[in-house]
N, C-alpha and C. Protein backbone atom coordinates (compact mmCIF):
# COMPACT_ATOMS: atom_id res chain seq x y z
N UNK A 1 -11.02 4.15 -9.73
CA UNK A 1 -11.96 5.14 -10.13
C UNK A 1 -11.46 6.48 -9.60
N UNK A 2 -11.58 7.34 -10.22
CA UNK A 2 -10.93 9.06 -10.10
C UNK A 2 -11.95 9.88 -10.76
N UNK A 3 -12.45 10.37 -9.32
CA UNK A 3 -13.59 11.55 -10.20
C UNK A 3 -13.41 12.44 -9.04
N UNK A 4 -14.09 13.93 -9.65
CA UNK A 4 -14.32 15.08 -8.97
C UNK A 4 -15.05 14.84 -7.60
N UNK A 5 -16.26 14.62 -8.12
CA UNK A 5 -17.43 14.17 -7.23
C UNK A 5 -18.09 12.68 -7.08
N UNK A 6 -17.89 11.63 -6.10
CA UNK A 6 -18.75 10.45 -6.44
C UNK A 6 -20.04 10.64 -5.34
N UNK A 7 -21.10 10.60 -5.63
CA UNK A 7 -22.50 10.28 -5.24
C UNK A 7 -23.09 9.19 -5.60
N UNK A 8 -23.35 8.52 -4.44
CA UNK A 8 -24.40 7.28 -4.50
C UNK A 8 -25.18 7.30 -3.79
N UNK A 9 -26.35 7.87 -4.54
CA UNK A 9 -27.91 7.96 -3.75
C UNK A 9 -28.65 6.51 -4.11
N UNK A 10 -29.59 6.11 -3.40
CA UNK A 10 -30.50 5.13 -3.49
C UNK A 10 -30.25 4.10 -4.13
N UNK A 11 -28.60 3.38 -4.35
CA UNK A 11 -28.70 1.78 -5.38
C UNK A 11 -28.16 1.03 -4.65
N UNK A 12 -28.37 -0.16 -4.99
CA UNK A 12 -28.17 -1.18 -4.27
C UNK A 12 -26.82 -1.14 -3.71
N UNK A 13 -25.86 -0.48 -3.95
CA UNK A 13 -24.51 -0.56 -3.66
C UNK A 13 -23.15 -0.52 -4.72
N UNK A 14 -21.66 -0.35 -4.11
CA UNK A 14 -20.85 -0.33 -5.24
C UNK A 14 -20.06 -1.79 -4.49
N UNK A 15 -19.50 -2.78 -5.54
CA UNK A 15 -18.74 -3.77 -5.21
C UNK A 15 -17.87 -4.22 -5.60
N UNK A 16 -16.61 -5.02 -5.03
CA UNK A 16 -15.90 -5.50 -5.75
C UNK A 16 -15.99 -7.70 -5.28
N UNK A 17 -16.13 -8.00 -6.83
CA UNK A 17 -16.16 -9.05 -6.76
C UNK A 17 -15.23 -10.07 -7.90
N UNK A 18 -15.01 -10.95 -7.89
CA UNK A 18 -13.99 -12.24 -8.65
C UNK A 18 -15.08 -13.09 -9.35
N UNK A 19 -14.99 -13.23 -10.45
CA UNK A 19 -15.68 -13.97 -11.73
C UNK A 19 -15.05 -15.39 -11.90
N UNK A 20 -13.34 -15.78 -10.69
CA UNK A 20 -13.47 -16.97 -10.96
C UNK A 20 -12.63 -17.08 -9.40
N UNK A 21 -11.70 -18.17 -9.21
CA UNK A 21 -10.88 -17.97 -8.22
C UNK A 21 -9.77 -17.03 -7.81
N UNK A 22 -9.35 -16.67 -6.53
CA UNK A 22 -8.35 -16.31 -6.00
C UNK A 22 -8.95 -14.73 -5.76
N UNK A 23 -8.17 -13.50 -5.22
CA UNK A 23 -8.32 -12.35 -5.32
C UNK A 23 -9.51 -11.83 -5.84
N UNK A 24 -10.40 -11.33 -4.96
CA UNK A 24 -11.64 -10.48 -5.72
C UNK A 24 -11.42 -9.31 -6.10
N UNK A 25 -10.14 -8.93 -6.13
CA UNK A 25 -10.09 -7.58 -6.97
C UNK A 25 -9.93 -6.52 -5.69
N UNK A 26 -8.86 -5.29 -6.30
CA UNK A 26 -9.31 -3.94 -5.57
C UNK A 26 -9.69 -2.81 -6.17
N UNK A 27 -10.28 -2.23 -5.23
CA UNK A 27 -10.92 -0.97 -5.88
C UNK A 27 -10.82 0.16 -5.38
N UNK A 28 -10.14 1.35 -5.78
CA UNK A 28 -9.89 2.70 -4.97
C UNK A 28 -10.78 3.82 -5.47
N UNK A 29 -11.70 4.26 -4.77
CA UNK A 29 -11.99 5.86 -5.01
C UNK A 29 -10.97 6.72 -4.16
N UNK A 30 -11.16 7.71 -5.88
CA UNK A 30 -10.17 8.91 -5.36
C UNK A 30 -11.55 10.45 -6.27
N UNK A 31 -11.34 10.51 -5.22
CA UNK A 31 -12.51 11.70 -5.04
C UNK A 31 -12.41 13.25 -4.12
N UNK A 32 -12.87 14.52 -4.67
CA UNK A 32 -12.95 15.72 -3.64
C UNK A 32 -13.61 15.34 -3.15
N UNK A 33 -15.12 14.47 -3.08
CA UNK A 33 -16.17 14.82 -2.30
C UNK A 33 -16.71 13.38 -2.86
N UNK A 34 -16.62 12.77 -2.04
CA UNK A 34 -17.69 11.54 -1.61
C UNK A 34 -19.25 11.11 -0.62
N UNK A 35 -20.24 10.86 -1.40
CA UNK A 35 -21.42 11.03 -0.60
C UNK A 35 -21.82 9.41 -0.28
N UNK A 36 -22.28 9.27 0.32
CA UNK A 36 -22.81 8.14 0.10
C UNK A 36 -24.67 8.20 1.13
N UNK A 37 -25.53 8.03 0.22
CA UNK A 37 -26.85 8.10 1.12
C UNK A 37 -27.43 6.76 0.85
N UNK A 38 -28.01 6.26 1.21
CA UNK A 38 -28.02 4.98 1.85
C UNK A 38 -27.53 3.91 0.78
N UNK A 39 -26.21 3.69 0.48
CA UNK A 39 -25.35 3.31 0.04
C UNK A 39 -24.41 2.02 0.56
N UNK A 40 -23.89 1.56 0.09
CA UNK A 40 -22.92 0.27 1.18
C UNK A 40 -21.63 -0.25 0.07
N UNK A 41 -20.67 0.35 0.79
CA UNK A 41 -19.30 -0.65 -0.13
C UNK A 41 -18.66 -1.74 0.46
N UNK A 42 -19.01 -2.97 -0.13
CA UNK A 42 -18.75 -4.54 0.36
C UNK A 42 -17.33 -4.93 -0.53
N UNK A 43 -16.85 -5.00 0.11
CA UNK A 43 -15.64 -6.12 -0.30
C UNK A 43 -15.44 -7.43 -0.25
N UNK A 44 -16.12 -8.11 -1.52
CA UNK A 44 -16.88 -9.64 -1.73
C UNK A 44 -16.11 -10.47 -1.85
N UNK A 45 -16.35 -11.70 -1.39
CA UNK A 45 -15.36 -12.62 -1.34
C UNK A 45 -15.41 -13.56 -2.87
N UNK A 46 -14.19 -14.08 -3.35
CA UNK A 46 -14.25 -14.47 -4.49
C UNK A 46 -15.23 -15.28 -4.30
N UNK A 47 -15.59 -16.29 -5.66
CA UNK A 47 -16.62 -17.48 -5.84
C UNK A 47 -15.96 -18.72 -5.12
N UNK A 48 -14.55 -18.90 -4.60
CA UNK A 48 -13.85 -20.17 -3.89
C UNK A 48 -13.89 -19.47 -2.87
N UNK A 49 -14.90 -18.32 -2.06
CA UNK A 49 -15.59 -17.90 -0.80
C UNK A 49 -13.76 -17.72 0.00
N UNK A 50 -12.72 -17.29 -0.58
CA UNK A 50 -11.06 -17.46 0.18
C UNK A 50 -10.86 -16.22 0.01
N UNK A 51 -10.50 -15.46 -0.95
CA UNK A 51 -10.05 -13.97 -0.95
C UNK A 51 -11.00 -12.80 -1.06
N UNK A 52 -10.57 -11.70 -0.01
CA UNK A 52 -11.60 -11.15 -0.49
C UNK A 52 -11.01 -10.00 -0.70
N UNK A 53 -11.72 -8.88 -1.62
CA UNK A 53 -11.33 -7.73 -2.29
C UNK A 53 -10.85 -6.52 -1.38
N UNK A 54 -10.54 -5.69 -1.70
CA UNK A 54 -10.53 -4.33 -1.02
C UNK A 54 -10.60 -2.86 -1.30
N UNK A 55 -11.68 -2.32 -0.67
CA UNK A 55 -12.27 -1.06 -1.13
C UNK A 55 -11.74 -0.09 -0.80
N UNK A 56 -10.99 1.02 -0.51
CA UNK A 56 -10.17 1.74 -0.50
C UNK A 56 -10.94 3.31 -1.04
N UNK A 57 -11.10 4.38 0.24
CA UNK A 57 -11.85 5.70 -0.42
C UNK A 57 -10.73 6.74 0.30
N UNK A 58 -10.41 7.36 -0.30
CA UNK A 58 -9.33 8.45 -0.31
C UNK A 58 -9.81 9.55 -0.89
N UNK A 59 -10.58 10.60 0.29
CA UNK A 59 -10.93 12.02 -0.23
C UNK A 59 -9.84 12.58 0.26
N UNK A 60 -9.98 13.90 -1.05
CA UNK A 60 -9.06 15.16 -0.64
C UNK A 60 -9.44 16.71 -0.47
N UNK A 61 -8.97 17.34 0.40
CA UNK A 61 -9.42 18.87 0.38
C UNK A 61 -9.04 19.86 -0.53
N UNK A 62 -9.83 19.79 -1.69
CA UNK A 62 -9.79 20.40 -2.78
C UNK A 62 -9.19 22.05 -2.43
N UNK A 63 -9.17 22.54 -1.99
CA UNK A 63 -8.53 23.90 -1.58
C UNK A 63 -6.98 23.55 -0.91
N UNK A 64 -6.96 22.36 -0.91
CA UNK A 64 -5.18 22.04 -0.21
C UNK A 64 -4.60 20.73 -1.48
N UNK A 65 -3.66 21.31 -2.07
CA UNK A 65 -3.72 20.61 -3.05
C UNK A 65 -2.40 19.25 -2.55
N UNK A 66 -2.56 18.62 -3.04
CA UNK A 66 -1.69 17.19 -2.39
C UNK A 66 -1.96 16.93 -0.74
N UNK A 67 -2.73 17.62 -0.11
CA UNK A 67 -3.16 17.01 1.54
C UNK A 67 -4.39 16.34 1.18
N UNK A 68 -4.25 15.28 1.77
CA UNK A 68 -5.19 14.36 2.02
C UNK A 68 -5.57 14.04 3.60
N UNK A 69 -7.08 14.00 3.61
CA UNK A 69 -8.04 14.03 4.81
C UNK A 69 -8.95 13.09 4.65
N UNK A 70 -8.85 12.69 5.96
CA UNK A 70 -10.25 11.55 6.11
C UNK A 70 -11.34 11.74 5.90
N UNK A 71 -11.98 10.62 5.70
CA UNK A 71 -13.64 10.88 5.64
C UNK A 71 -14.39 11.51 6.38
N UNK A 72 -15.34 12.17 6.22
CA UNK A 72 -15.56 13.13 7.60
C UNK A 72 -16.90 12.59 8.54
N UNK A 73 -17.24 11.30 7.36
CA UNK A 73 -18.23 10.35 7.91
C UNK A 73 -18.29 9.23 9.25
N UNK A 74 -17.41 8.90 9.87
CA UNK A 74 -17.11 7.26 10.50
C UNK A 74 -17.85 6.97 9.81
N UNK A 75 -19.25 6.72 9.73
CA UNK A 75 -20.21 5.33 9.33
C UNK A 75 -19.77 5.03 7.67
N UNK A 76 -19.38 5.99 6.80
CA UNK A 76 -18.89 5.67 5.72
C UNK A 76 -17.57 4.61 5.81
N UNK A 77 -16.87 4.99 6.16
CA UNK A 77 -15.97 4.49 7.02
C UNK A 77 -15.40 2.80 7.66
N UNK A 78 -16.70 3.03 8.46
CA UNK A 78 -16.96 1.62 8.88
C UNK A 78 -17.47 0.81 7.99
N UNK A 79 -18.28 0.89 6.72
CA UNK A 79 -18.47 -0.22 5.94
C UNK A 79 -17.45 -0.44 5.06
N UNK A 80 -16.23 0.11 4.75
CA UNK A 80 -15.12 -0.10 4.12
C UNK A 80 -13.90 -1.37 5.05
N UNK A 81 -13.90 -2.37 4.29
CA UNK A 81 -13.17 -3.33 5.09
C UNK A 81 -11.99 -4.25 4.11
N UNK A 82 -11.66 -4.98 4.28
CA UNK A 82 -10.69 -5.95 3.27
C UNK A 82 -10.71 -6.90 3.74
């Protein structure tokens, strides 16, 4: 996913999950500006409960073009796992 702006206010969450065995899939935001308000990105384990996905958020400082900077959140942060 590649957008300007991602905001996730109030839904249940964004996920990545596997519809059968092996690999649940990965998923990268690439975003200027990522929000997340009470939000949660889980990286789900396939349906054979063995692999699990990986969520991946990569903001950038839109005034520095090709530098890339961390989240400026930790707690965003910390719910991102593989």
């Amino acid at each position: 996913m590649q957008a300007t702006t991602l905001i996730l206010e109030d839904v249940s969450g964004l996920q990545v999950s596997s519809t059968g065995n092996g690999n649940a899939g990965n998923l990268k935001v690439v975003a200027d500006t990522i929000k997340l308000d009470n939000s949660e990105f889980n990286a789900a384990v396939s349906q054979d409960g063995q692999d699990k996905g990986e969520v991946t958020l990569v903001a950038y400082d839109p005034t520095k073009t090709g530098v890339q900077r961390s989240s400026p959140t930790p707690a965003s942060c910390a719910a991102v796992r593989s």
